[in-house]
N, C-alpha and C. Protein backbone atom coordinates (compact mmCIF):
# COMPACT_ATOMS: atom_id res chain seq x y z
N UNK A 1 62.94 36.41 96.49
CA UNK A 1 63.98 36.59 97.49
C UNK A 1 64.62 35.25 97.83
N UNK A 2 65.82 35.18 98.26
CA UNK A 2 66.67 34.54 98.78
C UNK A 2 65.79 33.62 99.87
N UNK A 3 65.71 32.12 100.18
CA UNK A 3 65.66 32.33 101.45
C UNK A 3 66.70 31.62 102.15
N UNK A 4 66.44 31.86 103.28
CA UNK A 4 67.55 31.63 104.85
C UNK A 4 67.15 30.43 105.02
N UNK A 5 65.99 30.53 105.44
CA UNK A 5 65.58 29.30 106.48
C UNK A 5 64.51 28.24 105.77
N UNK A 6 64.59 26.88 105.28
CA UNK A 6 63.46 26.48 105.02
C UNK A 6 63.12 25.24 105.58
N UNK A 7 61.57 24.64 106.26
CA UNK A 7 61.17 23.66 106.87
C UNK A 7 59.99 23.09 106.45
N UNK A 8 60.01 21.23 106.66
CA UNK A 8 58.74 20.81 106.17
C UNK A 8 58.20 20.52 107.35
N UNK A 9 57.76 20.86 108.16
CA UNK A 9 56.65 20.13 109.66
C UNK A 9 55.11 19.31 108.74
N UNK A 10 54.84 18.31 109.24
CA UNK A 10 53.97 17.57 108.97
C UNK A 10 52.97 17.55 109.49
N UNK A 11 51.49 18.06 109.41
CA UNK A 11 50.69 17.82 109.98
C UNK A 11 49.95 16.72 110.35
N UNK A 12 50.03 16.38 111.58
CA UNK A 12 49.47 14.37 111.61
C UNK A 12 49.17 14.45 113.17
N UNK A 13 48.87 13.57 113.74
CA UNK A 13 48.39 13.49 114.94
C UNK A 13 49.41 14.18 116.17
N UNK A 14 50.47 13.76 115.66
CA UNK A 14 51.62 13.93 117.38
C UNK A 14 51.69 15.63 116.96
N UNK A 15 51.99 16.13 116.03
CA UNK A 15 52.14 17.52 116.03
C UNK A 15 50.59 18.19 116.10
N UNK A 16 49.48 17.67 115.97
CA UNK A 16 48.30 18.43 116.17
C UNK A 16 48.63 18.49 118.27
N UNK A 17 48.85 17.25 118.61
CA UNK A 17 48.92 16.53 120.26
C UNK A 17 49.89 18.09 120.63
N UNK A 18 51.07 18.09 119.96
CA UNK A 18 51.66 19.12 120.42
C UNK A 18 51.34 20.45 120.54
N UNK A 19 50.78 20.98 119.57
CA UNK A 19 50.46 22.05 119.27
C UNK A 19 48.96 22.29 120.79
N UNK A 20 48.34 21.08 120.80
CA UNK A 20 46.87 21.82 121.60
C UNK A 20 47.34 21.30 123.21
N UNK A 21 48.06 20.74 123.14
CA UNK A 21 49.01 20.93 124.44
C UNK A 21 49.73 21.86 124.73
N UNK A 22 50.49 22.44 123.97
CA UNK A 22 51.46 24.22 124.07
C UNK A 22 49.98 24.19 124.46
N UNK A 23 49.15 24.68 123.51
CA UNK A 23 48.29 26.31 123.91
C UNK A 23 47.62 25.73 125.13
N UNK A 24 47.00 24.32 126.12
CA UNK A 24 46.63 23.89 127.01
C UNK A 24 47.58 24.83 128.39
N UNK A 25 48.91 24.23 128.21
CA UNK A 25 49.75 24.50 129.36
C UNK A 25 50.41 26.02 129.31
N UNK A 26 49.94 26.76 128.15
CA UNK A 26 49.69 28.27 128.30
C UNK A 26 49.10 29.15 128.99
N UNK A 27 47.82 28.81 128.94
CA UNK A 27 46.52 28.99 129.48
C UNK A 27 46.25 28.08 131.60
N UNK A 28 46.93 26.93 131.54
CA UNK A 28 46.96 26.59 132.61
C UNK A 28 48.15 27.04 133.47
N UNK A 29 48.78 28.11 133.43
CA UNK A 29 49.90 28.33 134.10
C UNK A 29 49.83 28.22 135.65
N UNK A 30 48.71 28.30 136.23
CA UNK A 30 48.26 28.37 137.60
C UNK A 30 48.16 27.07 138.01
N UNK A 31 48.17 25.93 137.54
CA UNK A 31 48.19 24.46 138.00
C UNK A 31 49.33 24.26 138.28
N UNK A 32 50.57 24.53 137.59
CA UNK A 32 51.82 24.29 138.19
C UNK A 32 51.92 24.93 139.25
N UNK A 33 51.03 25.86 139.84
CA UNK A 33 51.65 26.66 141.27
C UNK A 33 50.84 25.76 141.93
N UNK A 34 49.91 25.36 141.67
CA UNK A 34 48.71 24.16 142.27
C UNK A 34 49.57 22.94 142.38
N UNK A 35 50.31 22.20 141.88
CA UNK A 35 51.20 21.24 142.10
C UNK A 35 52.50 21.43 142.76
N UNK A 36 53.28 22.45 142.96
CA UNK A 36 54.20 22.80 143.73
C UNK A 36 53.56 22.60 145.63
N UNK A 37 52.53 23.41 145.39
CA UNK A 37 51.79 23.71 147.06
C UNK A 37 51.50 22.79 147.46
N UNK A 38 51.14 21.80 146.77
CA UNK A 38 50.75 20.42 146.97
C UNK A 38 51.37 19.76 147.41
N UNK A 39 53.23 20.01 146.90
CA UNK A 39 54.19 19.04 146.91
C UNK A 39 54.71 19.20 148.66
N UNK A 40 54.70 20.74 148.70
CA UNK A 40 54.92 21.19 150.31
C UNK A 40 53.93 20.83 150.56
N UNK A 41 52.94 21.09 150.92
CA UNK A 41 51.93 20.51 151.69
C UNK A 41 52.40 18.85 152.43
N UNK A 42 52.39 17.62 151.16
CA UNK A 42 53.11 16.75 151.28
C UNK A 42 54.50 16.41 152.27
N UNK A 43 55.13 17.15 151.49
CA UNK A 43 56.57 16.98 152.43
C UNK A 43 56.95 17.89 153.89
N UNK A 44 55.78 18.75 153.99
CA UNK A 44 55.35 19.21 155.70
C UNK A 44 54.99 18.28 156.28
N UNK A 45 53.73 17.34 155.83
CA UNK A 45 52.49 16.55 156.42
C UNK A 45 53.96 15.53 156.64
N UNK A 46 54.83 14.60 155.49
CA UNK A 46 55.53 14.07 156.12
C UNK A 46 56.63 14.31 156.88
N UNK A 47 56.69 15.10 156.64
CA UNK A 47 58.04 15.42 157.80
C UNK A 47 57.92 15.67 159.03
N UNK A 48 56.32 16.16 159.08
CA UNK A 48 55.94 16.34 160.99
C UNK A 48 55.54 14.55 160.79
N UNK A 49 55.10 13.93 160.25
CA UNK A 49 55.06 12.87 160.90
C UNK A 49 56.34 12.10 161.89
N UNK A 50 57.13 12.07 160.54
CA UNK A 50 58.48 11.30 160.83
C UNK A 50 58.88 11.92 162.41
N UNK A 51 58.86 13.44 162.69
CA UNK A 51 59.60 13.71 163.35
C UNK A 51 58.56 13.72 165.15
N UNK A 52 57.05 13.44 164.72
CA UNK A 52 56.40 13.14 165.16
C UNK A 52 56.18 11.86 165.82
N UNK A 53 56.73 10.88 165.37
CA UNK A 53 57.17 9.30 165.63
C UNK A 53 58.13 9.20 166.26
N UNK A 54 59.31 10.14 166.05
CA UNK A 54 60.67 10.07 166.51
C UNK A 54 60.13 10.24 168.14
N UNK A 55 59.81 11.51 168.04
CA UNK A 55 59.57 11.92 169.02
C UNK A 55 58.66 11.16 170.11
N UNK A 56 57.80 10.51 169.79
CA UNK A 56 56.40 10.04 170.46
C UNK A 56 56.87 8.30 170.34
N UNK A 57 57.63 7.82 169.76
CA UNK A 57 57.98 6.42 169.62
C UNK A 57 56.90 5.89 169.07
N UNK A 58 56.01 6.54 168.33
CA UNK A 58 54.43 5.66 167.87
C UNK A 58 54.41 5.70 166.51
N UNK A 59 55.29 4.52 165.69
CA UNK A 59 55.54 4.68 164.36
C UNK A 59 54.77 3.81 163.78
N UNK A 60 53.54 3.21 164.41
CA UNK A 60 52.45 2.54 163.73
C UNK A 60 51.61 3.43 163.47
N UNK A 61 51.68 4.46 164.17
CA UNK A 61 50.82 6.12 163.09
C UNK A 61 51.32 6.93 162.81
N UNK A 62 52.49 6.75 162.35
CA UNK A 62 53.66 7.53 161.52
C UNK A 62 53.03 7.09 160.04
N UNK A 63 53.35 5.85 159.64
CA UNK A 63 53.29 5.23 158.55
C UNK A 63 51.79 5.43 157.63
N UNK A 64 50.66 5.68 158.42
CA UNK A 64 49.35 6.16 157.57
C UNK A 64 48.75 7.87 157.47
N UNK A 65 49.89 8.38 158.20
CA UNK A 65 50.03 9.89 157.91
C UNK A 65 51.24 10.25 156.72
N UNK A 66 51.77 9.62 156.66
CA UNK A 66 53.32 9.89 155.64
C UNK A 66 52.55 9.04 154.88
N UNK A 67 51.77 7.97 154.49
CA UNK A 67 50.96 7.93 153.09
C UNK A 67 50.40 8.74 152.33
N UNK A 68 49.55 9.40 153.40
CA UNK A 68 48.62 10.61 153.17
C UNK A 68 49.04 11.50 152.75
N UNK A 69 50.41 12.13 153.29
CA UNK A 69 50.99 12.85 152.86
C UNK A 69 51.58 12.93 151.49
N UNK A 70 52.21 11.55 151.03
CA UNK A 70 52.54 11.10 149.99
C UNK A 70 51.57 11.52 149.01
N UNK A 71 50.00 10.73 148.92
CA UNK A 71 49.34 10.70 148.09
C UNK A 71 48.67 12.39 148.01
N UNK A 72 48.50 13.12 148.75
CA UNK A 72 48.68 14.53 148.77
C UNK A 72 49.49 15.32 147.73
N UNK A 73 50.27 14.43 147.59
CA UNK A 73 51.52 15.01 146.92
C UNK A 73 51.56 14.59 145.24
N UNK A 74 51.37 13.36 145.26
CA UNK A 74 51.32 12.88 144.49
C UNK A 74 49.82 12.61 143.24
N UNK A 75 49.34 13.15 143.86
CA UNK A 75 47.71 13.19 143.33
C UNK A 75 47.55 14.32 142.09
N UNK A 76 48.17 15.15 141.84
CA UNK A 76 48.05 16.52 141.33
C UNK A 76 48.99 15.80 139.46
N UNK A 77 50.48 15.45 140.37
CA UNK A 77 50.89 14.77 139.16
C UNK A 77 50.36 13.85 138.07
N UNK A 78 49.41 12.72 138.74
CA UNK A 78 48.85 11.44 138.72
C UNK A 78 47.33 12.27 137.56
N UNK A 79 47.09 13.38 137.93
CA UNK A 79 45.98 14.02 137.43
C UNK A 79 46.19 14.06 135.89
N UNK A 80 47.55 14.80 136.04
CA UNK A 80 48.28 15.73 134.82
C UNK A 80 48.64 14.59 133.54
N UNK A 81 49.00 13.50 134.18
CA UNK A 81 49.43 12.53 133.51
C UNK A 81 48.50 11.53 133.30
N UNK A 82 47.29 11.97 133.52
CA UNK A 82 46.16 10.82 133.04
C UNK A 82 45.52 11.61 131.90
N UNK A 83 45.46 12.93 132.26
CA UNK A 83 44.66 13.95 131.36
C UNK A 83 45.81 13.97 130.04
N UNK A 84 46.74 14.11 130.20
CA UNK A 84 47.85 14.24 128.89
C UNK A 84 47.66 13.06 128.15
N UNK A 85 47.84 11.65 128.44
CA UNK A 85 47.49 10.28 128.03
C UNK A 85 45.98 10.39 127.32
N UNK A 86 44.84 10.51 127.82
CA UNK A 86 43.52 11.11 127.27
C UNK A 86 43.55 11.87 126.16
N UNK A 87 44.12 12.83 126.36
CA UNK A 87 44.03 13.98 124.98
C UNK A 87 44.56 13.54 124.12
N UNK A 88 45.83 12.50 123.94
CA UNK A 88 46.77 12.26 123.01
C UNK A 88 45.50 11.18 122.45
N UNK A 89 45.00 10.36 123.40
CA UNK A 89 44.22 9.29 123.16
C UNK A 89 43.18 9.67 121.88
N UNK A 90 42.37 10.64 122.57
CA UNK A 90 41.08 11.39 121.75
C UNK A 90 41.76 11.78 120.43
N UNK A 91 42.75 12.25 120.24
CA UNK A 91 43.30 12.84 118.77
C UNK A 91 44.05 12.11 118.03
N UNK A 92 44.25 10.79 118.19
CA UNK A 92 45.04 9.57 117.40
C UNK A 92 43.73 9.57 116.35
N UNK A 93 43.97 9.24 114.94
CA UNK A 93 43.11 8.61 113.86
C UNK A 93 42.38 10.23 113.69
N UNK A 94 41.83 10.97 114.41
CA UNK A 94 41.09 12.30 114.25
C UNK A 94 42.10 13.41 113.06
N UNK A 95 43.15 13.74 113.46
CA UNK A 95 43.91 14.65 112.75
C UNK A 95 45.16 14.12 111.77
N UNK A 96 44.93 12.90 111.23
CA UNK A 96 46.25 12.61 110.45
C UNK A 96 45.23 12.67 108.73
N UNK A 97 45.98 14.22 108.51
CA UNK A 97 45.62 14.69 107.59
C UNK A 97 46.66 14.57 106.49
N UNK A 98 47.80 14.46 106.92
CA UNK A 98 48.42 13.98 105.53
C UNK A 98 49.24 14.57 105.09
N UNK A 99 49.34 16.31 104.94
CA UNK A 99 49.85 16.95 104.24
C UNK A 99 51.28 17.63 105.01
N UNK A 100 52.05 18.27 104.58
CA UNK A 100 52.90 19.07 105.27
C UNK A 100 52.78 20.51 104.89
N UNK A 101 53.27 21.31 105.82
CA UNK A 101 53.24 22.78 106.16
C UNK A 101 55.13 22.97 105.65
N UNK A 102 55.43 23.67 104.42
CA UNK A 102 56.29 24.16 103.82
C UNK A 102 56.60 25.75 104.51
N UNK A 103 57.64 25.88 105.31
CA UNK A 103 58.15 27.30 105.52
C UNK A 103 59.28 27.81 105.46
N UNK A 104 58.86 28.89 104.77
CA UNK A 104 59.97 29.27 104.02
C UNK A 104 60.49 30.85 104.47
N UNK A 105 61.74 30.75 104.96
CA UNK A 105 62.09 32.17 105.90
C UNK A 105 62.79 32.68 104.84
N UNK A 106 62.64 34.32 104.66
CA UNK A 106 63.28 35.29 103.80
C UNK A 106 63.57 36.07 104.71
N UNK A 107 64.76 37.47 104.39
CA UNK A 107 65.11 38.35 105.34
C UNK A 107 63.94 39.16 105.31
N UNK A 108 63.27 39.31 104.43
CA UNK A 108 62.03 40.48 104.87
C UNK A 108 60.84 39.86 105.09
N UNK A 109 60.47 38.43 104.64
CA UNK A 109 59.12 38.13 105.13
C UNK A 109 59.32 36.37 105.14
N UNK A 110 58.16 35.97 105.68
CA UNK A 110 58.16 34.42 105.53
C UNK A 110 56.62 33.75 104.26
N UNK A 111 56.69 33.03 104.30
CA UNK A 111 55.68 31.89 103.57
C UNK A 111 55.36 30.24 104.31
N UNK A 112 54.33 30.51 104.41
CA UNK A 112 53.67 29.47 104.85
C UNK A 112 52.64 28.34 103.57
N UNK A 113 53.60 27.24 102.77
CA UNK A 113 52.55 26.75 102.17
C UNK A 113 52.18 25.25 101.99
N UNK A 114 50.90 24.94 101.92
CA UNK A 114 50.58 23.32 102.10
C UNK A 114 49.38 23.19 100.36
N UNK A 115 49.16 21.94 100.83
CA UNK A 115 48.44 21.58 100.16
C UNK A 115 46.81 22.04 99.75
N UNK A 116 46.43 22.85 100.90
CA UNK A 116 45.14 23.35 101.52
C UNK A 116 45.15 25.05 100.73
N UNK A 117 46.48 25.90 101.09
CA UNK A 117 46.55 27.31 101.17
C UNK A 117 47.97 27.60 101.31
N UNK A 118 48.08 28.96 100.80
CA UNK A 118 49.73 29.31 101.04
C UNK A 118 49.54 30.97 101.50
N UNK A 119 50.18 31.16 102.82
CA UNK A 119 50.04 32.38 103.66
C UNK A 119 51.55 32.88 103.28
N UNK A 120 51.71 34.34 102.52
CA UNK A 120 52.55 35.36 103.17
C UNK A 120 52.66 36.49 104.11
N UNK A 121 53.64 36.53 105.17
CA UNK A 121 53.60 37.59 105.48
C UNK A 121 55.17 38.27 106.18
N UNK A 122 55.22 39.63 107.14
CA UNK A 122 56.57 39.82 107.00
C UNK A 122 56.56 39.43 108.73
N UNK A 123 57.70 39.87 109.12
CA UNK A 123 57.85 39.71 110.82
C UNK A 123 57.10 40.57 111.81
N UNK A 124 56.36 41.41 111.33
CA UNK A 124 55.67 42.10 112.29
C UNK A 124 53.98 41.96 112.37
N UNK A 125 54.24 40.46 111.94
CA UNK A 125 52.64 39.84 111.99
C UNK A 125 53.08 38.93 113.17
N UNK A 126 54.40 38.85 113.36
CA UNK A 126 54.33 37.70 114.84
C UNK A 126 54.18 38.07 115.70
N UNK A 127 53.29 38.02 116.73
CA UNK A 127 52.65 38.45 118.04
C UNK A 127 53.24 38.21 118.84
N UNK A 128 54.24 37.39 118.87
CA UNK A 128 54.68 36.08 120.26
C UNK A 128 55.19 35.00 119.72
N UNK A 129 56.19 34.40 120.09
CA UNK A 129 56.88 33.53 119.72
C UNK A 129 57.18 32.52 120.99
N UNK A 130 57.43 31.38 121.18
CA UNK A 130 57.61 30.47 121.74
C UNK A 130 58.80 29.10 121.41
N UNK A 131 59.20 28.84 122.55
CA UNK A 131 60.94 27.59 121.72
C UNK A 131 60.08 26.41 122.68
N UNK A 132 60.33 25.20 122.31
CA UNK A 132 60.28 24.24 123.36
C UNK A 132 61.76 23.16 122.71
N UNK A 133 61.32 22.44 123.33
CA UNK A 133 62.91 21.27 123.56
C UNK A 133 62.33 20.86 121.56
N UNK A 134 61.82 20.57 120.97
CA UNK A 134 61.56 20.20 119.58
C UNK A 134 60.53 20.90 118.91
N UNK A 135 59.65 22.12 119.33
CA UNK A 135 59.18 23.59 118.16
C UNK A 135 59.33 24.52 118.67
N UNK A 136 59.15 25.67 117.19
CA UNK A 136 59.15 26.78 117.58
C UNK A 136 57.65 27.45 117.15
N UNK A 137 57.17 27.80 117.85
CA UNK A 137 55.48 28.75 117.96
C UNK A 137 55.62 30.05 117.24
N UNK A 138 55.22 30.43 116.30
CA UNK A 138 54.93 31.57 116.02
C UNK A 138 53.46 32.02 115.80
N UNK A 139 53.31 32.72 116.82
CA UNK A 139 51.61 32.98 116.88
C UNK A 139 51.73 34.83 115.97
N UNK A 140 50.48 33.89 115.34
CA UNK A 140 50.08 35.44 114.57
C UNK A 140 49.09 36.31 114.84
N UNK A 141 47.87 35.89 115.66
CA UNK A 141 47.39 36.06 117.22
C UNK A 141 46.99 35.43 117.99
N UNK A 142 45.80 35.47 118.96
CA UNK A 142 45.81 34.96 120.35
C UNK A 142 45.53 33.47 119.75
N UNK A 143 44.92 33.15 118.51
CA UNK A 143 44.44 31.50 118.34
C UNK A 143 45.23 30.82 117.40
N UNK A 144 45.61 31.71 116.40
CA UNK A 144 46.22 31.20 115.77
C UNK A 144 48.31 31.09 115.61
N UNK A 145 48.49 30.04 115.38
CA UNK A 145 50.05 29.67 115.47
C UNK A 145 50.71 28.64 114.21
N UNK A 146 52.30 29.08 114.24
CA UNK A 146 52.61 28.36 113.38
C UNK A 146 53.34 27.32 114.08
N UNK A 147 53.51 25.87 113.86
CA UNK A 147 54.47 25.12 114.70
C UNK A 147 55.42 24.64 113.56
N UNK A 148 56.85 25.29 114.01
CA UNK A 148 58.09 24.50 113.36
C UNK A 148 58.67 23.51 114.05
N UNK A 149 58.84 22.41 112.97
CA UNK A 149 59.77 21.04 114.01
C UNK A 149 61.10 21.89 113.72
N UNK A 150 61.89 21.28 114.89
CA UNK A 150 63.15 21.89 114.70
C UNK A 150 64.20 21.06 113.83
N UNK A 151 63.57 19.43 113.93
CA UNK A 151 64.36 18.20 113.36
C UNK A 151 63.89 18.49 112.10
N UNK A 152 63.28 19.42 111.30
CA UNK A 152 62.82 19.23 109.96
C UNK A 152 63.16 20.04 109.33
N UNK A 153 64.70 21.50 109.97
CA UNK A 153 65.15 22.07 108.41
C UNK A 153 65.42 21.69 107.42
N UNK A 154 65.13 21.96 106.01
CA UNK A 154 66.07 21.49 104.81
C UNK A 154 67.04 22.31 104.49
N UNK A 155 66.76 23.76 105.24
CA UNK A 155 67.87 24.83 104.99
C UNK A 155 67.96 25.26 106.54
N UNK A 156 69.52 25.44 106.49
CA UNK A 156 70.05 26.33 107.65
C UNK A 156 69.60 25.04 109.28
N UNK A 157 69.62 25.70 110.33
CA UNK A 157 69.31 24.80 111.30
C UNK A 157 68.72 25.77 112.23
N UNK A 158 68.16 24.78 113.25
CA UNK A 158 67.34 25.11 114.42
C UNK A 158 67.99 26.34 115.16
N UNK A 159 69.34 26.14 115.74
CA UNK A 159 70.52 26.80 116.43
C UNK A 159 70.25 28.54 115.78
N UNK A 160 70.26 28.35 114.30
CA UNK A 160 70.40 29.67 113.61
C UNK A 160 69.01 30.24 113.11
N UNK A 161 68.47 29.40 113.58
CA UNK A 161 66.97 30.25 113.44
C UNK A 161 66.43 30.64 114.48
N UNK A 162 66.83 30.11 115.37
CA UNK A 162 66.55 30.47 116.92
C UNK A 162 67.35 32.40 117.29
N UNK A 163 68.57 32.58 116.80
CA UNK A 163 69.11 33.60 116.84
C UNK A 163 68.57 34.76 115.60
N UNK A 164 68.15 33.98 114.58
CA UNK A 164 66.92 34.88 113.55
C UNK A 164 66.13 35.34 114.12
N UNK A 165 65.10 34.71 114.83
CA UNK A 165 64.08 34.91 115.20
C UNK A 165 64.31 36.36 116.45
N UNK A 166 65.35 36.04 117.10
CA UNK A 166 65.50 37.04 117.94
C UNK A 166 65.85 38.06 117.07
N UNK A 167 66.85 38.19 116.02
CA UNK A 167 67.10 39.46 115.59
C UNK A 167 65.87 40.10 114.96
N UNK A 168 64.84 39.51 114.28
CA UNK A 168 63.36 39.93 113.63
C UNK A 168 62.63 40.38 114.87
N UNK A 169 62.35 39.25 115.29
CA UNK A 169 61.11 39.52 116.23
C UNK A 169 61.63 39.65 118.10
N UNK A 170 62.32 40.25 118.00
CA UNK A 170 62.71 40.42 119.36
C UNK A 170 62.03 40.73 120.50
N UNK A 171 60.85 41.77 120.19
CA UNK A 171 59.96 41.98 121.22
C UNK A 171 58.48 41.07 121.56
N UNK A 172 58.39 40.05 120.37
CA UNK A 172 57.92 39.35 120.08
C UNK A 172 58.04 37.95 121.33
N UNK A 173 59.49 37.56 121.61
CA UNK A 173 59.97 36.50 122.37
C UNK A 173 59.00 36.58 123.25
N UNK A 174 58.52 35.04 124.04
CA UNK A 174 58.23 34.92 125.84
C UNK A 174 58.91 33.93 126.04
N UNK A 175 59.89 34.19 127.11
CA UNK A 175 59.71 33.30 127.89
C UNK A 175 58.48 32.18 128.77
N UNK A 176 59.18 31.33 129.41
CA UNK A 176 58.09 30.36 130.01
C UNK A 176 57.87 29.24 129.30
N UNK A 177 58.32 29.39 128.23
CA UNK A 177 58.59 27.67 127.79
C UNK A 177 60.44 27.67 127.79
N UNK A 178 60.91 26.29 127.48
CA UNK A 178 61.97 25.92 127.78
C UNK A 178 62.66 26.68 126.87
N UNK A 179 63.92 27.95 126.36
CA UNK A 179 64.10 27.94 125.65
C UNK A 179 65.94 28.88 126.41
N UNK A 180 66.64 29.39 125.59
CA UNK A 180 67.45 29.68 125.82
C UNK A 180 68.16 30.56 124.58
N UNK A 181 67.95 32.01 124.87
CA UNK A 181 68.67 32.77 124.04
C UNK A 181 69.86 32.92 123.76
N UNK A 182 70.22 33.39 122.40
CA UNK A 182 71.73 33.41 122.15
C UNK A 182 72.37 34.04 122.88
N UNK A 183 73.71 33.36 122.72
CA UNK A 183 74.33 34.61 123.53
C UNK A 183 75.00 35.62 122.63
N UNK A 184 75.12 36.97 123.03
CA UNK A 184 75.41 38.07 122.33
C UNK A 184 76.91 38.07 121.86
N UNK A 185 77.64 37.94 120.61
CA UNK A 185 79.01 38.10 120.69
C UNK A 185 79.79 39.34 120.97
């Protein structure tokens, strides 16, 4: 068959980093509501201060409650971004395996092949699909996934595979990562 769409993604450290980060911040969806509450929490704690000082003229204990508040706030982020730095840390030198992942889109099925193994199958093995700002996820189930760079077609482009993917696997799509469907002409 013909194909449409074809991509080399590389398997090496930053795309392993990516890949176990998607499925991390999948699974953690409830920490971002944990960091929002936090953020109010914060900007209550300071804002009764401030207006607490105004009021009371005592802005030498304004200033160690609106810290508190601050670091309240700021603590949750400070978490997220030490733990992300870590993981990337732990998987440098571990996963740079070398090879690339060849995929190859046809109108009735795709191919997946590397150096290791070569997987066929058609569109109704994709479980779920996922876009972010540079891949696209195609999970074939709950553990396993394919990651396309989007900077790495050799055929066709990101733009038009993104509107493929919807016409194949449409019920397939989630939202909740960054992504943005075509629009219908």
């Amino acid at each position: 068959m013909e194909a449409i769409f074809k991509n080399n993604t590389p398997l090496d450290a930053d795309t392993m980093f990516e890949l176990n980060w998607f499925y991390i911040s999948l699974n953690a969806r409830g920490t971002a509501l944990k960091r929002v509450a936090s953020s109010i929490c914060a900007v209550i704690l300071c804002g009764a201060s401030v207006l607490w000082a105004v009021k009371s003229g005592a802005w030498t204990l304004c200033v160690p409650v609106f810290l508190a508040g601050a670091l309240i706030g700021a603590v949750p982020f400070i978490q997220k971004m030490r733990a992300k730095s870590q993981f990337k840390r732990n998987l440098k030198g571990k996963f740079d395996i070398g090879y690339m992942n060849e995929f190859t889109f046809c109108r009735s099925d795709f191919s997946v092949r590397n150096s290791q193994s070569s997987v066929s199958s058609d569109y109704r093995a994709v479980k779920r699909w996922y876009e972010t700002g540079r891949y696209f996820f195609l999970f074939i189930d709950e553990k396993k996934a394919f990651m396309i760079d989007k900077r790495r077609f050799t055929k066709g482009s990101a733009m038009d595979f993104r509107a493929f993917l919807h016409e194949k696997c449409a019920d397939a799509y989630r939202s909740g990562k960054p992504s943005t469907r075509p629009k219908k002409a």
